[in-house]
Every structure is written in structure tokens, then in C-alpha cells.
Protein backbone atom coordinates (compact mmCIF):
# COMPACT_ATOMS: atom_id res chain seq x y z
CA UNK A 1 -3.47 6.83 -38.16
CA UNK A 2 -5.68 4.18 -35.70
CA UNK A 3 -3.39 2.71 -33.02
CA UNK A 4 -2.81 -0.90 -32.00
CA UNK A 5 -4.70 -1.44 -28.35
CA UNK A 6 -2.03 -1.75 -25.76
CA UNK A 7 -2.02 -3.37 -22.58
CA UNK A 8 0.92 -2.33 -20.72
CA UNK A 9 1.77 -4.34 -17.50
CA UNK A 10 4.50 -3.37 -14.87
CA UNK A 11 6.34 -5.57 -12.45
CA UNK A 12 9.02 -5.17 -9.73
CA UNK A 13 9.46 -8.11 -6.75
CA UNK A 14 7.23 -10.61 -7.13
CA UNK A 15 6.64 -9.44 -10.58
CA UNK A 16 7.89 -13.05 -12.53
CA UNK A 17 5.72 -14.76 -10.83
CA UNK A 18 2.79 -13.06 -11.31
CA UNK A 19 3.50 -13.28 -14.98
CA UNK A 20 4.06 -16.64 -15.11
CA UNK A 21 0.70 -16.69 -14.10
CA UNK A 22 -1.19 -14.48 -16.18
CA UNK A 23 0.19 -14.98 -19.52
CA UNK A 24 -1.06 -18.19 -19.74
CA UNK A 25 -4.21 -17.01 -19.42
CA UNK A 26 -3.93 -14.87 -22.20
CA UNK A 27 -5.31 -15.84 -25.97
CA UNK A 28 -3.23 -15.77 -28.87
CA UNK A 29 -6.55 -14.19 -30.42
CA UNK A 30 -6.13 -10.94 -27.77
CA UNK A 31 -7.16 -8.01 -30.01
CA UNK A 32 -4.04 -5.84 -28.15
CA UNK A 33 -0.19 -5.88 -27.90
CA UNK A 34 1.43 -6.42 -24.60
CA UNK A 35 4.32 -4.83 -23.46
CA UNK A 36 6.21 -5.37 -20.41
CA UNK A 37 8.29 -3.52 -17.98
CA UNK A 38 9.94 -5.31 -15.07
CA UNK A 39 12.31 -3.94 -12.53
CA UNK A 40 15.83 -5.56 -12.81
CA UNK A 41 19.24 -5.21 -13.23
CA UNK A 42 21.44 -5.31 -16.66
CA UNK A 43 21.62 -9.20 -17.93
CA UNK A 44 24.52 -10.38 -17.88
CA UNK A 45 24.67 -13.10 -19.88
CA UNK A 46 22.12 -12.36 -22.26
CA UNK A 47 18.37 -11.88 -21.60
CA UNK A 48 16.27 -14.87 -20.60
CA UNK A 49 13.24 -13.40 -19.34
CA UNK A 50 11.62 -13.58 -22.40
CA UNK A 51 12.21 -17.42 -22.30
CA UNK A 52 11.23 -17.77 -19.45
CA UNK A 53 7.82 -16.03 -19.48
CA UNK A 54 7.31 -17.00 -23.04
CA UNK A 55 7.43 -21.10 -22.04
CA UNK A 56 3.92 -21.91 -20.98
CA UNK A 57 2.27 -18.76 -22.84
CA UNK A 58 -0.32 -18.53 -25.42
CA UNK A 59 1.25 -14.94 -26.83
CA UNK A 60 4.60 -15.51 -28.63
CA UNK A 61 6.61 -13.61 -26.27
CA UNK A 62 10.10 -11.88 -27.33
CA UNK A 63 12.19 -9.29 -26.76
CA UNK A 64 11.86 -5.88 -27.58
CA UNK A 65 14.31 -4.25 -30.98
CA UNK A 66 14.23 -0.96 -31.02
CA UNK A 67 12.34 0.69 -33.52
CA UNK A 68 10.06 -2.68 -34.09
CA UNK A 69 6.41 -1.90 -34.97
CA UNK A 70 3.49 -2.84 -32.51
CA UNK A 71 1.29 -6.02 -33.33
CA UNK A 72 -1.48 -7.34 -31.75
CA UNK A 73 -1.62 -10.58 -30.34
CA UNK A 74 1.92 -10.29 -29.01
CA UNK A 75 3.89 -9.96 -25.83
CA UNK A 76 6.96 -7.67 -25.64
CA UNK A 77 9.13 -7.57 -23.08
CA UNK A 78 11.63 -5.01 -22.55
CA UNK A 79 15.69 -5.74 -22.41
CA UNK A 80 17.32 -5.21 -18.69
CA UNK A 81 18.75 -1.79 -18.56
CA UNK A 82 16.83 0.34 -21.39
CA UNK A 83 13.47 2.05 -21.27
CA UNK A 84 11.07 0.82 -23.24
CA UNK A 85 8.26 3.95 -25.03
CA UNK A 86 5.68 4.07 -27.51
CA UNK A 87 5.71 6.60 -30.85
CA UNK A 88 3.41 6.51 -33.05
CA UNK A 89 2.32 2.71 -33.13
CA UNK A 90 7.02 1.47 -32.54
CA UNK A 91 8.49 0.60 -29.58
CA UNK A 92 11.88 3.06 -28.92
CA UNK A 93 14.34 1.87 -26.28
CA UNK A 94 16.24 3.98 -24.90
CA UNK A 95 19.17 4.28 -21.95
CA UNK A 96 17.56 7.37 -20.37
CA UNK A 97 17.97 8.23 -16.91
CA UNK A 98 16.61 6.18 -14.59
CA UNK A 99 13.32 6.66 -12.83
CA UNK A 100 12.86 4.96 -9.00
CA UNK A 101 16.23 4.04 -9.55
CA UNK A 102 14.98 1.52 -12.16
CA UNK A 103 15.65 1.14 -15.98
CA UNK A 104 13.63 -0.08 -17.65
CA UNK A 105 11.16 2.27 -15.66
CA UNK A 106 7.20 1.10 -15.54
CA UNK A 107 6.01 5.05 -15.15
CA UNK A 108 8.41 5.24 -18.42
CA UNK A 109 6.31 2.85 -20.48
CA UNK A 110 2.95 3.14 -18.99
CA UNK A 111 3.33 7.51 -19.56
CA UNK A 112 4.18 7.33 -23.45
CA UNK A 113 1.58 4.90 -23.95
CA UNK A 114 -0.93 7.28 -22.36
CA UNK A 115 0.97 10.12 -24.54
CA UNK A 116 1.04 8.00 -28.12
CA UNK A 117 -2.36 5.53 -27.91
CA UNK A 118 -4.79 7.75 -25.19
CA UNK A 119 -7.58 5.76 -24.87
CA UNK A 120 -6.47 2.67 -26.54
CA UNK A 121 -4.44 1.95 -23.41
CA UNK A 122 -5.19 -0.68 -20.48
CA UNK A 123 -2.07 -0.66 -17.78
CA UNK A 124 -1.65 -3.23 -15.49
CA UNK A 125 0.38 -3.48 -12.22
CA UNK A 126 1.45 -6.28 -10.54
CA UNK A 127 3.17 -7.30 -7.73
CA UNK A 128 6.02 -4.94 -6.59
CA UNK A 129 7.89 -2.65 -3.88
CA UNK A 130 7.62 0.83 -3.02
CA UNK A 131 5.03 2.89 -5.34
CA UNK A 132 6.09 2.62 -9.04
CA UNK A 133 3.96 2.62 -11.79
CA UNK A 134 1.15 4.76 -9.99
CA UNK A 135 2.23 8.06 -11.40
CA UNK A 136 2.01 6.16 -14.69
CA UNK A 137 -1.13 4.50 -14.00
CA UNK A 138 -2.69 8.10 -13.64
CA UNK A 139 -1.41 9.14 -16.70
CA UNK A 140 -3.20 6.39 -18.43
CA UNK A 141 -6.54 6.97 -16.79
CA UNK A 142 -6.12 11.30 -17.46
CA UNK A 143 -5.90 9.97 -20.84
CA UNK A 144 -8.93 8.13 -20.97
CA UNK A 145 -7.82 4.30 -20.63
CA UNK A 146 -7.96 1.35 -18.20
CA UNK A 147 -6.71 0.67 -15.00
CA UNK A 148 -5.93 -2.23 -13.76
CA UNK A 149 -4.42 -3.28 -10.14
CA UNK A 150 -3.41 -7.03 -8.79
CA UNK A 151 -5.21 -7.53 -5.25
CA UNK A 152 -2.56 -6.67 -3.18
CA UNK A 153 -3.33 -9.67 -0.60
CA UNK A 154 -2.69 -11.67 -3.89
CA UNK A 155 0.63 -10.19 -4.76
CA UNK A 156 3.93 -11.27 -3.00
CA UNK A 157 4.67 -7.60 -2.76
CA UNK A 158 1.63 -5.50 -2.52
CA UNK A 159 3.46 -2.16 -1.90
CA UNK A 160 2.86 -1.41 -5.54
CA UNK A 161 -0.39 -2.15 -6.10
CA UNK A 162 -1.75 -0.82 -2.50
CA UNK A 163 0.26 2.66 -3.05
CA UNK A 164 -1.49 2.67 -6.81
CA UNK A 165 -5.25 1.71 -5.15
CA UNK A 166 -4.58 4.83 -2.91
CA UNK A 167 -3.69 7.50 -5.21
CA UNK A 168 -5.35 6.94 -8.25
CA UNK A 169 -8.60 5.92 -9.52
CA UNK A 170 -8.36 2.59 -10.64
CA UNK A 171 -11.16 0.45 -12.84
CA UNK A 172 -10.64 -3.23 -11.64
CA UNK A 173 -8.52 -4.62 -8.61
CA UNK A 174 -8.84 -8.53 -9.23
CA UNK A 175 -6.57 -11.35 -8.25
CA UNK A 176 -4.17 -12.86 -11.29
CA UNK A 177 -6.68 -15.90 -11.83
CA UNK A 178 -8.89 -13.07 -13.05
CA UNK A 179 -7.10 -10.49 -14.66
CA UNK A 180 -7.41 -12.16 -18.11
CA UNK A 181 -11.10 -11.66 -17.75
CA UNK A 182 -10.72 -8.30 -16.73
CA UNK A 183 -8.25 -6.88 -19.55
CA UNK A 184 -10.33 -8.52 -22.26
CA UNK A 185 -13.57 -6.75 -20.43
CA UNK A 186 -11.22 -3.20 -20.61
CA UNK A 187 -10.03 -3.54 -23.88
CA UNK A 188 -13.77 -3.68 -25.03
CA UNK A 189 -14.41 -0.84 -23.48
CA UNK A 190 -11.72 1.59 -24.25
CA UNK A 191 -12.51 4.01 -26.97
CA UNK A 192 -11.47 5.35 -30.30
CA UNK A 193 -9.86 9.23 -29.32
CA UNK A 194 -5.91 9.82 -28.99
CA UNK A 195 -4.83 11.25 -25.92
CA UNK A 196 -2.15 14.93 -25.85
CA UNK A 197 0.29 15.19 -24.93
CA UNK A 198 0.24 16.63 -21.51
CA UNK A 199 2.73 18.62 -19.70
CA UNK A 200 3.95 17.93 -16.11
CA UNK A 201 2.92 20.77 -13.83
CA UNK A 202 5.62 22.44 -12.06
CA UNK A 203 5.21 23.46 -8.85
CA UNK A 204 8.72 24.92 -7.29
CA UNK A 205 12.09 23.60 -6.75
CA UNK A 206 12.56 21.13 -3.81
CA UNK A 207 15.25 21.27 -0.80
CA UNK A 208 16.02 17.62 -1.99
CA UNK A 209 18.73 16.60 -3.92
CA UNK A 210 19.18 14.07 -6.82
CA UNK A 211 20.42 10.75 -5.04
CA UNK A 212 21.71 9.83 -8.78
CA UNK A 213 23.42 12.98 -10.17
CA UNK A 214 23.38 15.93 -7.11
CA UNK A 215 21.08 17.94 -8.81
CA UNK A 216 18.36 20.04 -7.57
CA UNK A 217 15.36 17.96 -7.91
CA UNK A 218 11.76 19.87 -8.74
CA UNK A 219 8.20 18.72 -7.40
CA UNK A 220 5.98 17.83 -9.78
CA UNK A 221 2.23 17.12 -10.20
CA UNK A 222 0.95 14.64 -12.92
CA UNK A 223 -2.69 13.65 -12.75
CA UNK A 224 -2.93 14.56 -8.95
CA UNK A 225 0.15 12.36 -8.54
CA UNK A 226 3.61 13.85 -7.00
CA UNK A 227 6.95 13.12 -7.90
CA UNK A 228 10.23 14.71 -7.84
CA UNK A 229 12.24 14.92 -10.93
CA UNK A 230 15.97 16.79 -11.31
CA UNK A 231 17.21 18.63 -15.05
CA UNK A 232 18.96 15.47 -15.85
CA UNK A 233 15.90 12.98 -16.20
CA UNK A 234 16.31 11.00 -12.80
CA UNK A 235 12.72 10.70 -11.58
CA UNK A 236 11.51 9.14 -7.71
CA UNK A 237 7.94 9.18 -6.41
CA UNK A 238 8.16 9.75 -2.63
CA UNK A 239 8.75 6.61 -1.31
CA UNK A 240 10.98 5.86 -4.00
CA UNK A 241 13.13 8.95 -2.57
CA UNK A 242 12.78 8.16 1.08
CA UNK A 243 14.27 4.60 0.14
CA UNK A 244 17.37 6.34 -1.78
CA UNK A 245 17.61 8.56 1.06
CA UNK A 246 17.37 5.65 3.18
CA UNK A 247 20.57 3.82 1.61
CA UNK A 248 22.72 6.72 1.05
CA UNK A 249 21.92 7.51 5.16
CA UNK A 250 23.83 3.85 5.47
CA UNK A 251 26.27 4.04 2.89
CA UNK A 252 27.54 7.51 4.22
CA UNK A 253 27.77 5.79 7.86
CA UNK A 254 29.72 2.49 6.30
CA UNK A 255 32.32 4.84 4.89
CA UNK A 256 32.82 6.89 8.30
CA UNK A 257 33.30 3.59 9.99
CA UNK A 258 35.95 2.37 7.09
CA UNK A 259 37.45 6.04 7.28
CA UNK A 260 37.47 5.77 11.41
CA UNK A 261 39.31 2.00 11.34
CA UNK A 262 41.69 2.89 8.74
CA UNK A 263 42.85 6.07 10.69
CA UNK A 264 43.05 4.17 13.89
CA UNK A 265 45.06 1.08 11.77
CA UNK A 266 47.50 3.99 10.58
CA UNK A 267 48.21 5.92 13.82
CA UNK A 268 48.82 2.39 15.23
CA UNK A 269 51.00 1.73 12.44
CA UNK A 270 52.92 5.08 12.90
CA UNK A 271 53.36 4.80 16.57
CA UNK A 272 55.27 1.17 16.32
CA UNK A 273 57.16 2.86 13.92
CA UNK A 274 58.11 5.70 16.57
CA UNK A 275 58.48 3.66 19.38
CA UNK A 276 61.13 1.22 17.94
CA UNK A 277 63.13 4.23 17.15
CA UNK A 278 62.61 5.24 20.53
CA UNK A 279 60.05 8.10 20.53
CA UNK A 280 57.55 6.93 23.43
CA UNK A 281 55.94 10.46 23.44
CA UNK A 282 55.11 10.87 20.09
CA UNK A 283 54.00 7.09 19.90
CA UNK A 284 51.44 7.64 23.30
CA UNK A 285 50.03 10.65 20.83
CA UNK A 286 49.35 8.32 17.97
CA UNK A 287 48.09 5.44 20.06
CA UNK A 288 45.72 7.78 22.01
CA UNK A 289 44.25 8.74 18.56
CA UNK A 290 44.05 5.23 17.59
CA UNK A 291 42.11 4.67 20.55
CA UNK A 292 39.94 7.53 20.06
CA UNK A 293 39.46 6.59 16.27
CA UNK A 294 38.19 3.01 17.48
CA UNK A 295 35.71 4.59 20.25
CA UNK A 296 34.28 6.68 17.56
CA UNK A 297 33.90 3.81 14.66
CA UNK A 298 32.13 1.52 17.00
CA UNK A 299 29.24 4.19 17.94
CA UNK A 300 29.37 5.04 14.38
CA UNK A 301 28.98 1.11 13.58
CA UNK A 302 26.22 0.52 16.04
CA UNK A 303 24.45 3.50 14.96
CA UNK A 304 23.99 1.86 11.21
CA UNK A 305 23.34 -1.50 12.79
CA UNK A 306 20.40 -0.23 14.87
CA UNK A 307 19.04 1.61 11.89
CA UNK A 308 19.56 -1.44 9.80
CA UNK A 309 17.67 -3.63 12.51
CA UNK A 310 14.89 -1.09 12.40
CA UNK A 311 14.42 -0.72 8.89
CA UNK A 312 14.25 -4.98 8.86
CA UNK A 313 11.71 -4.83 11.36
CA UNK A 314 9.54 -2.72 10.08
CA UNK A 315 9.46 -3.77 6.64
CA UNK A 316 9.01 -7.50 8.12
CA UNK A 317 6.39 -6.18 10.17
CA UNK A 318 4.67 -4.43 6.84
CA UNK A 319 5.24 -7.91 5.05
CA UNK A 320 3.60 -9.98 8.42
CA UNK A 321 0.47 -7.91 8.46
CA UNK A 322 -0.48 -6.98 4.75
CA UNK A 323 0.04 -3.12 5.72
């Protein structure tokens, strides 16, 4: 059966903002359905993104259901904490593992578009950290559709977009002011044919572990892009790993320095306890540990602080210069 045209458009920082500003500039008339995916946690207190996206835009803009057929001339958005995929021409969500740490996942949506709708498919990327949605974004282009990137000097993250620019081929790299233009140019040009369903290629089992589950996690090549993936479902691209890495690195360190203070807290404890029952010995033992335990937590603690000063810099440094 013919497919609904789909523009699929994925967000992380930054990523509200940027569409704030282009669904306004979208026509209620658009001959294509709009999904969304944007990085962020679980609501809360119910889901306002929708609301607030929908406010000033042309496209009625809701929530996805699951199971609720595609229409053109529509924006969905997909709920905090589920994937959102395409079958057939209906939206599935789904509380699948997490990929880059992030459910709803943009590589999710923007691979089982290129999977269901092939060429009818233009994906977007927008502002954002790290380098999600590129895997995804070469999906959709292996299947024959449009890529789209936000001018990463335009974005107020342009990790996303810059890490997509150099690793796949992408159509159009405009500025939000003209990506309306420039989705309206794609979806006249994409073309009739489905895409297959293709198969991840799987090149050998990595020395990494899952940072989610503890599993093995394999390499894998999509479309000339490589990502690591474990049996579970828990997906990173590399940066997306390093970053895990990164914060388990600090979280390990945090707990030796809690695990350091508390043993020096206890011994101390233990030797008042000896010494008012007059045991001066045993009670030098127990404060000489304490003071050993303290020694150790505070190289420990300005080990993680130095690394934690680093990582700011740098990443302030990345943010100061564009790079």
C-alpha cells in the first residue's frame, strides 16, 4: 500500500528551541506527517511538550497513541520515556532499551522510518549533543530519502549536527529560517519505491561493556556508520559510549571517596569506643587507619575534581570556538 511522506526531525539540547522555530514555518497544507523525537527525561507531571511546541504552529501538534495511523499535515511528537517507530503507515511506541542513553531514541525513529516508508522519508536534525541521530540519518539516505542538517553555527549545540555533516552524506545543511524551504524542496523530490529492510552488519564482539546492563557489547556497521550495540537492545555511537564511560569513570571515584570517609568515620568511631574503656593500643590502630583512610579519600577526591575541571574546560572550550 502507498505510504504517507514522513519528515522525521530529531532533537537533543537546544532541540525546543529550534522547534519553536521551525514549526511555525511549516503549512498546515505540508503534503507529509511530522514526527518528532527529542531527548528528555520521563514527564512527570504529564507531557507538555506538545503544548508547548504546538502554541504558535501552523500543524496541529499532539502527542503520539500508540497504534494511531499516520496523517499528513500533522505533527507528532513522541511521549518522554517510549520510543516512537513506524509499521506499515502507525506509529508503535514502545519502552525498548535505550539507545545513547536516551528514550525516546532519534536513531530509533529516524531507522524504522527508513525500514517502513524508504524513499518517502526526509529526516531532520537539529540542534543537539554528542552524535545521535547520524547512524539514523544514514539509514534514511541508504534507503533512498532526504537528509537534512541544521547549520551547526546556527544550533545552540552543534555537536549533533557537525558529527552527522561528517559521517554521512547529507542533502541540505541550512539554518532554521530556511529549513521550511528546504523540506518542502525534499519532499518533492523523494520518490515512489519502499526501502528493505536491511540488516546491521556484524563485525566481532567488542572489549567494551554495556554501561546499562554489563553485557558484552558488539560493533556494528550501518550505512558506513559504527555503533556498538549489546544482546539486550542498549545501543551508543562512539561518543555516546566515551560519555557513559566518562560518568561511570566519576561515579566509581565518588563511591571510593564515600567508601574511604565512611571507613575512616567508623575506625574513629571504634577507637573512642576503645579508648574510654581503656584500650590505648588498640585505639592508636584504629585511629592510624582513620588517618590513612582520610589521606587516601582526599587524593581519591582531587583526582575526580581535576577530571571534572578538565572535562568543563574542554567542553567550554568546544562550546567557545564552534569546534
Amino acid at each position: 500500500m502507498p505510504r504517507t511522506p514522513l519528515v522525521v526531525v530529531g532533537a537533543s539540547a537546544g532541540g525546543v528551541e529550534a522547534l519553536q522555530q521551525l514549526l511555525p514555518t511549516l503549512g498546515r497544507d505540508l503534503p507529509a506527517a511530522v514526527a518528532i523525537a527529542l531527548h528528555r527525561l520521563p514527564a512527570e507531571d504529564g507531557d507538555r511538550l506538545p503544548g508547548i511546541l504546538g502554541k504558535h504552529a501552523n500543524l496541529p501538534v499532539g502527542s503520539v497513541r500508540d497504534g494511531e495511523p499516520i496523517r499528513p499535515g500533522r505533527a507528532y511528537v513522541a511521549p518522554a520515556g517510549l520510543h516512537l517507530e513506524i509499521e506499515d503507515d502507525v506509529f508503535l511506541l514502545s519502552a525498548g532499551p535505550r539507545e545513547n542513553f536516551s528514550r525516546p531514541s532519534i536513531d530509533v525513529l529516524f531507522r524504522s522510518a527508513a525500514e517502513a516508508h524508504g524513499r518517502k522519508v526526509v529526516g531532520v536534525l537539529l540542534s543537539g549533543l554528542l552524535d545521535d541521530g547520524s547512524a539514523g540519518l544514514a539509514a534514511i539516505k541508504a534507503a533512498g530519502g532526504y537528509t537534512i542538517v541544521q547549520e551547526p553555527a546556527d544550533a545552540l549545540f552543534g555537536d549533533m549536527p557537525r558529527n552527522a555533516i561528517a559521517n554521512v552524506q547529507i542533502d541540505r545543511v541550512v539554518p532554521v529560517e530556511r529549513m521550511a524551504e528546504a523540506i518542502v524542496a525534499a519532499l518533492e523530490e523523494i520518490a515512489i519505491p519502499l526501502g528493505r529492510r536491511r540488516e546491521p552488519r556484524v563485525n566481532e564482539p567488542s572489549q567494551f561493556s554495556c554501561p546499562d546492563c554489563g553485557g558484552v557489547l558488539w560493533k556494528l556497521e550501518e550505512d558506513g556508520v559504527l555503533h556498538y550495540r549489546c544482546r539486550t537492545g542498549h545501543a551508543y555511537s562512539p561518543s555516546g559510549l566515551f560519555a557513559q564511560q566518562d560518568e561511570a569513570l566519576e561515579a566509581g571515584l565518588w563511591t571510593a571517596v564515600r567508601a574511604l570517609e565512611e571507613r575512616a568515620e567508623m575506625s574513629e568511631l571504634l577507637a573512642k569506643r576503645l579508648e574510654n574503656r581503656g584500650l590505648r593500643p588498640a585505639a592508636q590502630r584504629l585511629e592510624e587507619r582513620a588517618r590513612v583512610a582520610r589521606e587516601r579519600a582526599d587524593v581519591v577526591r582531587k583526582t575526580v575534581t581535576d577530571l571534572v575541571d578538565r572535562r568543563e574546560a574542554v567542553e567550554a572550550n568546544e562550546l567557545s570556538t564552534g569546534a
